[in-house]
C-alpha atoms as a PDB file:
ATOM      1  CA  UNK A   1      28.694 -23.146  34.540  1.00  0.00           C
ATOM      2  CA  UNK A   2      29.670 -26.780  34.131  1.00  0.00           C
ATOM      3  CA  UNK A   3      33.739 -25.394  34.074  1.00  0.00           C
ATOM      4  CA  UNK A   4      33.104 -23.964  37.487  1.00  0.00           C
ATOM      5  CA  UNK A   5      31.714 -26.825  38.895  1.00  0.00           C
ATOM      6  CA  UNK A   6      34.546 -28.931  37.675  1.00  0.00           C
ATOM      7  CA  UNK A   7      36.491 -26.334  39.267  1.00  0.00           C
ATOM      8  CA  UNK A   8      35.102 -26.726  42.537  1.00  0.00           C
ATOM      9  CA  UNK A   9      35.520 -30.494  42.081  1.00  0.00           C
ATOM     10  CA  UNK A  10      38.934 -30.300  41.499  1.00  0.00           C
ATOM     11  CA  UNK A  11      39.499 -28.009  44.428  1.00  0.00           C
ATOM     12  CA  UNK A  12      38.011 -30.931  46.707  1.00  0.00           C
ATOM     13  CA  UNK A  13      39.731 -33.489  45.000  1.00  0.00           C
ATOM     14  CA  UNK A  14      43.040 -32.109  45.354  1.00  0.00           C
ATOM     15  CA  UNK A  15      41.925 -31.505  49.416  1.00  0.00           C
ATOM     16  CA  UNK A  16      41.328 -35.373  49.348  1.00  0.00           C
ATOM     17  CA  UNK A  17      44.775 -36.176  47.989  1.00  0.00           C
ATOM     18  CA  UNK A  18      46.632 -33.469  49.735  1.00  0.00           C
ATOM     19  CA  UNK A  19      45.194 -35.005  52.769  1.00  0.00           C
ATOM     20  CA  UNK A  20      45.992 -38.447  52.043  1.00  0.00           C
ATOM     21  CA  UNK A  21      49.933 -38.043  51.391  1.00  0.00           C
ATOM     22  CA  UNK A  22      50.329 -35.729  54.929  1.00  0.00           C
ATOM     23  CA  UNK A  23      49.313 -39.335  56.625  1.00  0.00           C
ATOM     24  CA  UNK A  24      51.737 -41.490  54.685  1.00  0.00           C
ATOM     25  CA  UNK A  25      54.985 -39.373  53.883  1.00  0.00           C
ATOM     26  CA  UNK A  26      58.088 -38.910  56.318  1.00  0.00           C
ATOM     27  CA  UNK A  27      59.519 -36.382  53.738  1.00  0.00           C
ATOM     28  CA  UNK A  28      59.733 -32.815  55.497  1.00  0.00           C
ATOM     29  CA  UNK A  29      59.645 -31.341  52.033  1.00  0.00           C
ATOM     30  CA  UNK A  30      57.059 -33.324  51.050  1.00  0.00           C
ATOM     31  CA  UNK A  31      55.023 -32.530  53.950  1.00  0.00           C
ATOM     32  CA  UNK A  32      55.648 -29.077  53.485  1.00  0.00           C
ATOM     33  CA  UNK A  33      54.609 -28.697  49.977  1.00  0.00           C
ATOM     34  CA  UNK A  34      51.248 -30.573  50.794  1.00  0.00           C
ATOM     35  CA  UNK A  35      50.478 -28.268  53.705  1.00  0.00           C
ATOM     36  CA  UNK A  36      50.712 -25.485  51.019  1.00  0.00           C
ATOM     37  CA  UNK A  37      48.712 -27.030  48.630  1.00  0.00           C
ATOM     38  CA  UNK A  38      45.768 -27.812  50.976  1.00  0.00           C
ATOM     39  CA  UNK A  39      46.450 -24.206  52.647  1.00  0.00           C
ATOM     40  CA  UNK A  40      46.154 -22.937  48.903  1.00  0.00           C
ATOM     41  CA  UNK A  41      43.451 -25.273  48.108  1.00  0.00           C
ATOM     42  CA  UNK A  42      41.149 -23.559  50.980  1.00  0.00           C
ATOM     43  CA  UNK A  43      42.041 -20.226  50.068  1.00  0.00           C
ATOM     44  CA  UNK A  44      40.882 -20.545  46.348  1.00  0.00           C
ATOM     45  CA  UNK A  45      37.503 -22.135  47.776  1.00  0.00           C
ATOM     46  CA  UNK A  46      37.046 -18.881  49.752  1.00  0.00           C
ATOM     47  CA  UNK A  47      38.358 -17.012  46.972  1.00  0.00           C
ATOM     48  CA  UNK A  48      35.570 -18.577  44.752  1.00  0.00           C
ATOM     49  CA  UNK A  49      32.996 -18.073  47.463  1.00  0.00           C
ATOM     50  CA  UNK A  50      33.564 -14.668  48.207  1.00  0.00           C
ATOM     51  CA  UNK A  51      33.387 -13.906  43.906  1.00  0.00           C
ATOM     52  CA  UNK A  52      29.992 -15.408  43.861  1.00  0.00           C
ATOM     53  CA  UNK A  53      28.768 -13.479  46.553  1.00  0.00           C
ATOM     54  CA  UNK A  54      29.900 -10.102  45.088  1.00  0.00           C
ATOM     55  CA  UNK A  55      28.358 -10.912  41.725  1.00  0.00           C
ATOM     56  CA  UNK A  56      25.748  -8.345  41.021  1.00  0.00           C
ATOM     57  CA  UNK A  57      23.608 -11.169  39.460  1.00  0.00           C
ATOM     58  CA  UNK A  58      23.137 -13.135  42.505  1.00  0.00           C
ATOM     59  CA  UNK A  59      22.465  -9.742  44.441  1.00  0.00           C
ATOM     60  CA  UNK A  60      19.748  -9.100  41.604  1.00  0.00           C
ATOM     61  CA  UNK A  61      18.425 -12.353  41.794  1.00  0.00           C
ATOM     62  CA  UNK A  62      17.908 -12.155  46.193  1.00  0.00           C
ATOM     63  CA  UNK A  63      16.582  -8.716  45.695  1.00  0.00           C
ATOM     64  CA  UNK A  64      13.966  -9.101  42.749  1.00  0.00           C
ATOM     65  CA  UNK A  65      14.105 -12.688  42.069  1.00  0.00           C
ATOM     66  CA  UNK A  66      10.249 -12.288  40.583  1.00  0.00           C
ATOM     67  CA  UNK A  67      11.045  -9.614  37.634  1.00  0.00           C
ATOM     68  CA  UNK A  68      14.462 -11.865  36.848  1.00  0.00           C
ATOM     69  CA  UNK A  69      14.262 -13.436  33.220  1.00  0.00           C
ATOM     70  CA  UNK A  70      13.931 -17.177  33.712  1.00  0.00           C
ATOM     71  CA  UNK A  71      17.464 -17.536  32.275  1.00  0.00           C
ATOM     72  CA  UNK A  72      18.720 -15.479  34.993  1.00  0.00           C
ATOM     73  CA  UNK A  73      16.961 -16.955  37.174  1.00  0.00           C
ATOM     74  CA  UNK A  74      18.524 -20.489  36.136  1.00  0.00           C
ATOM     75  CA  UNK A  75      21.746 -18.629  36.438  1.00  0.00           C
ATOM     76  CA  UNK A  76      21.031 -17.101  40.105  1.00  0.00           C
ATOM     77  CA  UNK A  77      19.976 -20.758  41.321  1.00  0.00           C
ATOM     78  CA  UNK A  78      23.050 -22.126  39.984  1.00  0.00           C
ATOM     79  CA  UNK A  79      25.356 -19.296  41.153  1.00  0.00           C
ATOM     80  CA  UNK A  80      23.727 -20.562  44.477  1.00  0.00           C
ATOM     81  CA  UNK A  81      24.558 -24.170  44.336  1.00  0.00           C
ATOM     82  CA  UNK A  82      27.892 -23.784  43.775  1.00  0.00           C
ATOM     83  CA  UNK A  83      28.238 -21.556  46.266  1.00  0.00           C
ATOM     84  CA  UNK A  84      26.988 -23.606  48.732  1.00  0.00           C
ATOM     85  CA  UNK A  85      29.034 -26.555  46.969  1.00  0.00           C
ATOM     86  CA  UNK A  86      32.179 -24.549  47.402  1.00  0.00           C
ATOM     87  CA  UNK A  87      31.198 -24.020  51.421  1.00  0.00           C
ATOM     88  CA  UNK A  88      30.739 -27.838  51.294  1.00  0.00           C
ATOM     89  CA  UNK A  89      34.112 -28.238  50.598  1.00  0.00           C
ATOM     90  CA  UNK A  90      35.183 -26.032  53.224  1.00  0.00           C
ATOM     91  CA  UNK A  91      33.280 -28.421  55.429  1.00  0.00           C
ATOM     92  CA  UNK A  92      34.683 -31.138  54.090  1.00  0.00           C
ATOM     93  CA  UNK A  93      38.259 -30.234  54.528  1.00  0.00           C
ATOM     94  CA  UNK A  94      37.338 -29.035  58.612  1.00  0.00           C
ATOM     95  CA  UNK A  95      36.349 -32.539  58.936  1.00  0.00           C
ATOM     96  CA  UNK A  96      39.341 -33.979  56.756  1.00  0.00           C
ATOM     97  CA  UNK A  97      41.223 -32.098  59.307  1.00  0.00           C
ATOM     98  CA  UNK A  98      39.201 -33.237  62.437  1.00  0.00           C
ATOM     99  CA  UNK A  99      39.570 -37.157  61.482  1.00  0.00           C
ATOM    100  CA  UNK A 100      42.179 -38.153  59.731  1.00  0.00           C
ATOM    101  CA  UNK A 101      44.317 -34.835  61.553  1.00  0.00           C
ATOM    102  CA  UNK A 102      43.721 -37.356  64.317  1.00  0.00           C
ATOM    103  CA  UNK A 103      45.194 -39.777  62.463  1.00  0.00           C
ATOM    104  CA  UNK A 104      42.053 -42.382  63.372  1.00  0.00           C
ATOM    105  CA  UNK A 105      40.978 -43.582  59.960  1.00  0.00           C
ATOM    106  CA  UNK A 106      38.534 -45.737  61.404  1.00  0.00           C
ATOM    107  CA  UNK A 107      36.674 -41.825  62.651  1.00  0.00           C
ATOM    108  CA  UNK A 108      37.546 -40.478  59.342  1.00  0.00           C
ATOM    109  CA  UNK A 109      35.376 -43.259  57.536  1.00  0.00           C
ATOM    110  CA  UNK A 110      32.002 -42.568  59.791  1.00  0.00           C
ATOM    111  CA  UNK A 111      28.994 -41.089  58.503  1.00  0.00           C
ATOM    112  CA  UNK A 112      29.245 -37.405  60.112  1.00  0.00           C
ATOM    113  CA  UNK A 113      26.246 -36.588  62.553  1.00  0.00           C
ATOM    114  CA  UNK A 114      23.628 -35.569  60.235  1.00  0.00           C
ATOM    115  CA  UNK A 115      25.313 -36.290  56.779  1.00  0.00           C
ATOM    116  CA  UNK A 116      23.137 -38.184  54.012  1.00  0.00           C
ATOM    117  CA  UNK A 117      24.395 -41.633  53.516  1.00  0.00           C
ATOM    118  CA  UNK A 118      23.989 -41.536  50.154  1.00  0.00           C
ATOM    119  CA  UNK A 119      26.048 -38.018  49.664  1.00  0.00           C
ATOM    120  CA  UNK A 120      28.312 -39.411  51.722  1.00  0.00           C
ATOM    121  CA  UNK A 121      29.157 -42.465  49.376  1.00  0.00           C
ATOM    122  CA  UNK A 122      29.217 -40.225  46.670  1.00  0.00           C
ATOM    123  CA  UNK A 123      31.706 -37.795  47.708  1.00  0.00           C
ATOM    124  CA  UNK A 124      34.138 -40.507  49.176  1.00  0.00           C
ATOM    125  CA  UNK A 125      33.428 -42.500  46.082  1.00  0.00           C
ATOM    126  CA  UNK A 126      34.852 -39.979  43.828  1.00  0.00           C
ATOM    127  CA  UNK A 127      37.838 -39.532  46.391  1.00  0.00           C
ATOM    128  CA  UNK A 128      38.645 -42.983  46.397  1.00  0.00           C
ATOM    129  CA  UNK A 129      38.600 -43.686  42.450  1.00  0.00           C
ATOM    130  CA  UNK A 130      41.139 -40.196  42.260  1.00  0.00           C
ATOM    131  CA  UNK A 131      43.273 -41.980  44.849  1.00  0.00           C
ATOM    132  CA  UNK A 132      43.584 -45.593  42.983  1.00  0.00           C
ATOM    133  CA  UNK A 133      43.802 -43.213  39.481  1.00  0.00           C
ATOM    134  CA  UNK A 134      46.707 -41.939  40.872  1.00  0.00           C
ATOM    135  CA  UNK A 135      48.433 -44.560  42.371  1.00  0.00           C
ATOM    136  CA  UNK A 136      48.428 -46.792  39.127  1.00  0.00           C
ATOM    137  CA  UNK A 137      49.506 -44.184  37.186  1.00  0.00           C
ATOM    138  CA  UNK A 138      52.905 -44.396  39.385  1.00  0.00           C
ATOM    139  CA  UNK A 139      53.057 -47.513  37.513  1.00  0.00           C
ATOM    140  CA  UNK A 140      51.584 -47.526  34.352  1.00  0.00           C
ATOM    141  CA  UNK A 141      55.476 -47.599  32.912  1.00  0.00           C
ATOM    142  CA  UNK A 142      56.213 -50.987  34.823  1.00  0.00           C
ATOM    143  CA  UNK A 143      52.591 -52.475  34.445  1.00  0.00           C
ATOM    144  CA  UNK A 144      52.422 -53.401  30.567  1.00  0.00           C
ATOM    145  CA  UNK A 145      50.860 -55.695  27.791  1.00  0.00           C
ATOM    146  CA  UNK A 146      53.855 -57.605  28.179  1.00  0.00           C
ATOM    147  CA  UNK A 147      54.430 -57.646  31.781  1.00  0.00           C
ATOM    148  CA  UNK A 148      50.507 -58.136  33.035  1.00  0.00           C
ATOM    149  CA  UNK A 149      49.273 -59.693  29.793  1.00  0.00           C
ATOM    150  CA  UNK A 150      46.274 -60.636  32.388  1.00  0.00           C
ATOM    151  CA  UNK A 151      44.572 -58.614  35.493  1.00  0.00           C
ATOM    152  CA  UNK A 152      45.285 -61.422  37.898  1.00  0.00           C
ATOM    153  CA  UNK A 153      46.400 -60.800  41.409  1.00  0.00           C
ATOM    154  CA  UNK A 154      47.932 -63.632  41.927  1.00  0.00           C
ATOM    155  CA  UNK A 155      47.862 -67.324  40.222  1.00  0.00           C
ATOM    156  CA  UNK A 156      44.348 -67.763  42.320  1.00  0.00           C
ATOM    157  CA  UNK A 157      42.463 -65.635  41.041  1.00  0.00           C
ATOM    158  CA  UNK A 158      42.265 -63.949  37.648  1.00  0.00           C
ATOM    159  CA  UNK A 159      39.735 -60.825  36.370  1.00  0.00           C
ATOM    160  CA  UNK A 160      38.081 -60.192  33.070  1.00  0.00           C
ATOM    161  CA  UNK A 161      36.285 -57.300  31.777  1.00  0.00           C
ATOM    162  CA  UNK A 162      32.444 -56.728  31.189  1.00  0.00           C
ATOM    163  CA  UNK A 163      30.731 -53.695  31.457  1.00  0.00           C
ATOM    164  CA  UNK A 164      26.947 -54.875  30.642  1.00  0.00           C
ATOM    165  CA  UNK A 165      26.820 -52.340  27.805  1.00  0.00           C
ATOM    166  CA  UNK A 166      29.611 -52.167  25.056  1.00  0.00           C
ATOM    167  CA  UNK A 167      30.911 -55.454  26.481  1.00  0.00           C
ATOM    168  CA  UNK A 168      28.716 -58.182  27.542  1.00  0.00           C
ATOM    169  CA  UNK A 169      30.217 -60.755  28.050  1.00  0.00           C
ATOM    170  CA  UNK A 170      33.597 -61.166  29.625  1.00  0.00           C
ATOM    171  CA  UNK A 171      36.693 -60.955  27.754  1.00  0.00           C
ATOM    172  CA  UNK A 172      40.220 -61.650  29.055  1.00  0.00           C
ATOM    173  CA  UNK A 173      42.797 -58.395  28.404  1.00  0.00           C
ATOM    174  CA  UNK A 174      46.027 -57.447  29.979  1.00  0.00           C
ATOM    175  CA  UNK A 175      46.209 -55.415  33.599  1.00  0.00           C
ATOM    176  CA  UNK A 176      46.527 -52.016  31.802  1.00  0.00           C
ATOM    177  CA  UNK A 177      44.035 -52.573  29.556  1.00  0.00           C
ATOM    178  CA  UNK A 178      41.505 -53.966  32.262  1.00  0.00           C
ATOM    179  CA  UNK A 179      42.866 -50.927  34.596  1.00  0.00           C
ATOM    180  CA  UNK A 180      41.860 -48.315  31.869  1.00  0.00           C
ATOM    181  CA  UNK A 181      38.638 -50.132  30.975  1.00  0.00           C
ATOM    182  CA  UNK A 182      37.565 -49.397  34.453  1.00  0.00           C
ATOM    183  CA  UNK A 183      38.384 -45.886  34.876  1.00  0.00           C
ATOM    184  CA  UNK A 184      36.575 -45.212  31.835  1.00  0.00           C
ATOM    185  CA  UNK A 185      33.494 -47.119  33.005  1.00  0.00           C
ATOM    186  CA  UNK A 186      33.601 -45.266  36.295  1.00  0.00           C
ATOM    187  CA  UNK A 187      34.313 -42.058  34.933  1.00  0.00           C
ATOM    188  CA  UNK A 188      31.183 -42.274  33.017  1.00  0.00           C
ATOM    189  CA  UNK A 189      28.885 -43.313  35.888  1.00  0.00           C
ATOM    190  CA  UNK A 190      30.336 -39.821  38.045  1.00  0.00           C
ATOM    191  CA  UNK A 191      29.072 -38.218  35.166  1.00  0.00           C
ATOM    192  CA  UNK A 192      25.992 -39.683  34.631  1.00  0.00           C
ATOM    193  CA  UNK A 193      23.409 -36.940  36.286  1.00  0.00           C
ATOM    194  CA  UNK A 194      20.980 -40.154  37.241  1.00  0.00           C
ATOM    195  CA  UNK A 195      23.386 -41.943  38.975  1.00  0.00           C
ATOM    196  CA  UNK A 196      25.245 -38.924  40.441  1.00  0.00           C
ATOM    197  CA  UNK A 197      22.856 -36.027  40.755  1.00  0.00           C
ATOM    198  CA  UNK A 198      24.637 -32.957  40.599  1.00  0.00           C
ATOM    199  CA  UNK A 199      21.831 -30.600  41.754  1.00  0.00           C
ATOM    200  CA  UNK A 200      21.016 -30.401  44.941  1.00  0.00           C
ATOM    201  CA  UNK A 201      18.096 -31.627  45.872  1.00  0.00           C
ATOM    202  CA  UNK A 202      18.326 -34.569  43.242  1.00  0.00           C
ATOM    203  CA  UNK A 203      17.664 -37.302  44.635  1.00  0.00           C
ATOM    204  CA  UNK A 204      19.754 -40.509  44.509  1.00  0.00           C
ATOM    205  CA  UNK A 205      18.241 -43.607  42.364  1.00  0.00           C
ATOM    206  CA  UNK A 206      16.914 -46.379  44.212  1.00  0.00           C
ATOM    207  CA  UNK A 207      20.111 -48.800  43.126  1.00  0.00           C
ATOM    208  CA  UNK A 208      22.568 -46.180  43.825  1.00  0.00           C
ATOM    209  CA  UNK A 209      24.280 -48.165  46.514  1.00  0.00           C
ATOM    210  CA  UNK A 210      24.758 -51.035  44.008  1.00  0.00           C
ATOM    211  CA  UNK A 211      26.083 -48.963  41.847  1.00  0.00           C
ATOM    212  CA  UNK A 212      28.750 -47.582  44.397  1.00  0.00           C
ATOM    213  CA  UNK A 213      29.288 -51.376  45.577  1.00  0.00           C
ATOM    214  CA  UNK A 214      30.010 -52.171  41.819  1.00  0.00           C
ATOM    215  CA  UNK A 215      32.722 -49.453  41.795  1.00  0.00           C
ATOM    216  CA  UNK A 216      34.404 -50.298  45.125  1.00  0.00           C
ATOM    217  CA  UNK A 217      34.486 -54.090  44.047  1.00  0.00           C
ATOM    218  CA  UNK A 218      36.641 -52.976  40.921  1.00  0.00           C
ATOM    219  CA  UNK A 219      38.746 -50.628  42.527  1.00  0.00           C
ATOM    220  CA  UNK A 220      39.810 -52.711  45.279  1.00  0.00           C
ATOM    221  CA  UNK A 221      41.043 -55.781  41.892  1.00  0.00           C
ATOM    222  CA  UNK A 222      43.397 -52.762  41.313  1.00  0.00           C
ATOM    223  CA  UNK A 223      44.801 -52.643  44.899  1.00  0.00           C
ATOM    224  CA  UNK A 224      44.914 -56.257  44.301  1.00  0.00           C
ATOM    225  CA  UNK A 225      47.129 -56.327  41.487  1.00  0.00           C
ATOM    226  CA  UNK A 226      48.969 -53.819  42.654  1.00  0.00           C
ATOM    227  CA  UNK A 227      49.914 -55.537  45.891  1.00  0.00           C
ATOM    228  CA  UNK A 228      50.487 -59.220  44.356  1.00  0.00           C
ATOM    229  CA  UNK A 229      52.285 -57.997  40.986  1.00  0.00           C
ATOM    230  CA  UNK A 230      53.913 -54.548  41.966  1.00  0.00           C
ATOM    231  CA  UNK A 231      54.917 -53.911  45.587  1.00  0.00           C
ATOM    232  CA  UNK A 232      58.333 -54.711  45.315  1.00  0.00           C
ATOM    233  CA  UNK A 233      58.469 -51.645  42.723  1.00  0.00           C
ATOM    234  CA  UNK A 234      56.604 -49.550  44.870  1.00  0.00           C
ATOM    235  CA  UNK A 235      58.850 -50.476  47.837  1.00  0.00           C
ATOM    236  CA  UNK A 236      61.660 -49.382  45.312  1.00  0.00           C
ATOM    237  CA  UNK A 237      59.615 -46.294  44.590  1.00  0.00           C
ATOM    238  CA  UNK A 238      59.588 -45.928  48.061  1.00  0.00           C
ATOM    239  CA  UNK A 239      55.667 -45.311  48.038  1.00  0.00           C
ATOM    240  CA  UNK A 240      55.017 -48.221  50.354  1.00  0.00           C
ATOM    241  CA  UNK A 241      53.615 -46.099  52.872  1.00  0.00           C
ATOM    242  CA  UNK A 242      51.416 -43.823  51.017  1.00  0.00           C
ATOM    243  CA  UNK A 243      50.065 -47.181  49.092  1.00  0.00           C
ATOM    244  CA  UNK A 244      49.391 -49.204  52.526  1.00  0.00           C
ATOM    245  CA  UNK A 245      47.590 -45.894  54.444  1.00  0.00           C
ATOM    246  CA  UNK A 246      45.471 -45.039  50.990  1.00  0.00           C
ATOM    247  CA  UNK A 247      44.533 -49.060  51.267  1.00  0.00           C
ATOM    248  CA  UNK A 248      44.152 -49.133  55.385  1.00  0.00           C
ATOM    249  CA  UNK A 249      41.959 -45.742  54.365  1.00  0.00           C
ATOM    250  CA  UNK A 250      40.310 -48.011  51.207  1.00  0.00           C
ATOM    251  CA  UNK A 251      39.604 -50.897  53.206  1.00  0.00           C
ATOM    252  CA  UNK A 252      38.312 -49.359  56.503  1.00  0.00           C
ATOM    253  CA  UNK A 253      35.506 -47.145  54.586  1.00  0.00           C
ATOM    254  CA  UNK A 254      34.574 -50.348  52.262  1.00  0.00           C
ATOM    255  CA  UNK A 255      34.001 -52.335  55.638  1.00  0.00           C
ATOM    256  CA  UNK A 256      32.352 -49.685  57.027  1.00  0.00           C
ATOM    257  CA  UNK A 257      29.319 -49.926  55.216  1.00  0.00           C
ATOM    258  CA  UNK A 258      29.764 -53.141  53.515  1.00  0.00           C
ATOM    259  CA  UNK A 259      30.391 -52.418  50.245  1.00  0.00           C
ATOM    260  CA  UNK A 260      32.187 -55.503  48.998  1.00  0.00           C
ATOM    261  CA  UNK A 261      31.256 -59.259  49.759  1.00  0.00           C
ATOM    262  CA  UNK A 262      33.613 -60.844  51.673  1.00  0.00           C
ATOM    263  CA  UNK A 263      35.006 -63.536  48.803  1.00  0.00           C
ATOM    264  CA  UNK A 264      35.844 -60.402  46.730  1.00  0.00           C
ATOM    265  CA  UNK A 265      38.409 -59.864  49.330  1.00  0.00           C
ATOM    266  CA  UNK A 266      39.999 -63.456  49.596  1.00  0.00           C
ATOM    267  CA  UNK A 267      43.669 -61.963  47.258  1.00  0.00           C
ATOM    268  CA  UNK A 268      43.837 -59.616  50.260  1.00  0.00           C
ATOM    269  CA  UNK A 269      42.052 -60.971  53.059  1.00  0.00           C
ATOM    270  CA  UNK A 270      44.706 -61.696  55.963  1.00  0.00           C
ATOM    271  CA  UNK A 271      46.052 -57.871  55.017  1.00  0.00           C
ATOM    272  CA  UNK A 272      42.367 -56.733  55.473  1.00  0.00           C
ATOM    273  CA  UNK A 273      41.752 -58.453  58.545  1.00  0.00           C
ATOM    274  CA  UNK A 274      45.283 -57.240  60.217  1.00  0.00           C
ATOM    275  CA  UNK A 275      43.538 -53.896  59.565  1.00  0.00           C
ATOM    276  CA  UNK A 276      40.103 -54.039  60.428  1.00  0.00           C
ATOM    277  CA  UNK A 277      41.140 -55.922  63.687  1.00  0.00           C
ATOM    278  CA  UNK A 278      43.909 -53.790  64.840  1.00  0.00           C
ATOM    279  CA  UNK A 279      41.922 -50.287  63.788  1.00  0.00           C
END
């Protein structure tokens, strides 16, 4: 089961990023093909929904649920939750649509009427670290050792890695080194079941909003670098304006619920407040 649950992931995942380049492209083609892949995107959802449904197992399990074995009984429950994760999506992408279709980022960011604040961090933070993944992997050729032998952004202000764990205290590396530290680290706290649940019903731990502050913090030292080391190759990549709406998108949510102290945000700060005053 865990495949097909990565497989609804990645259906919403590529929603999220599909999404995200239809606001910040004035390529017809490239336009185009996104349309198609977030048209495709939905259709495989419903595929997946409609498979589960016609599954004689689940049908089993609604109709005699009591003389089920408990291992198919496991498996009807979890037939279930992925089915109504895979509807999830499909609400997801109506509101994807309904917001930032709008273009108003600052109404895409909101906690939807009813929406748990805490599933709602979760499922935007896993967007956001898929955005950043794959915006500094447009660069990873051009951001080195030798290049970024530190993660600075800027000559103010300078980051070192420490994870609390395998590294506990500090240590100075290159950007690329720093960058792939952090995916790592984050990586393993989306799959970490007590931080993440991935049942429903599980419910968040009582530090899970540190947690997600922790994340966003690091993230946005990427943007950072990215901005005070890079831009001038992204402006030659001519992914300026898919890096600037993914960051306007980035910064907007982030203020939205306060998830990173304001001094955290002094290599970018007269950016941020050009957006969060204008928006």
């Amino acid at each position: 089961m865990s495949s097909t649950r990565n497989a609804v992931s990645s259906m919403a995942r590529r929603i999220s990023t599909a999404a995200s380049v239809l606001f910040s492209s004035d390529d017809a083609k490239k336009l185009d093909s996104t349309v198609e892949a977030l048209e495709k995107a939905s259709e495989n959802i419903g595929d997946f929904i409609t498979l589960l449904r016609a599954s004689p197992k689940l049908k089993r399990g609604r109709k005699d649920q009591t003389d089920a074995s408990p291992a198919e009984t496991a498996d009807d429950r979890e037939i279930q939750e992925l089915t109504m994760l895979a509807q999830r999506g499909v609400q997801l992408k109506k509101h994807i649509d309904a917001t930032l279709g709008s273009g108003n980022l600052r109404d895409a960011v909101r906690l939807p009427p009813g929406e748990d604040l805490n599933e709602w961090l979760a499922v935007n933070t896993v967007d956001f670290f898929n955005q950043v993944n794959i915006l500094y992997g447009t660069l990873m050729e051009f951001c080195t050792p030798a290049t970024c032998p530190t993660m600075s952004a800027g000559p103010k202000f300078e980051y070192r890695w420490a994870d609390g764990v395998q590294i506990k205290k500090p240590i100075e590396v290159s950007a690329p080194k720093y960058v792939e530290y952090l995916m790592d680290w984050i990586e393993a706290q989306l799959d970490d079941e007590s931080i993440f649940p991935q049942k429903l019903g599980t419910p968040f731990p009582q530090n899970f909003k540190e947690v997600v502050k922790t994340i966003f913090k690091r993230l946005f030292r990427v943007y950072a670098h990215i901005y005070h080391t890079h831009f001038q190759k992204i402006m030659s990549l001519k992914e300026e304006a898919h890096l600037n709406t993914c960051f306007k998108h980035f910064t907007l949510f982030t203020w939205e619920f306060k998830l990173i102290d304001k001094d955290e945000l002094a290599p970018l700060i007269d950016l941020i407040e050009s957006i969060v005053s204008v928006c």
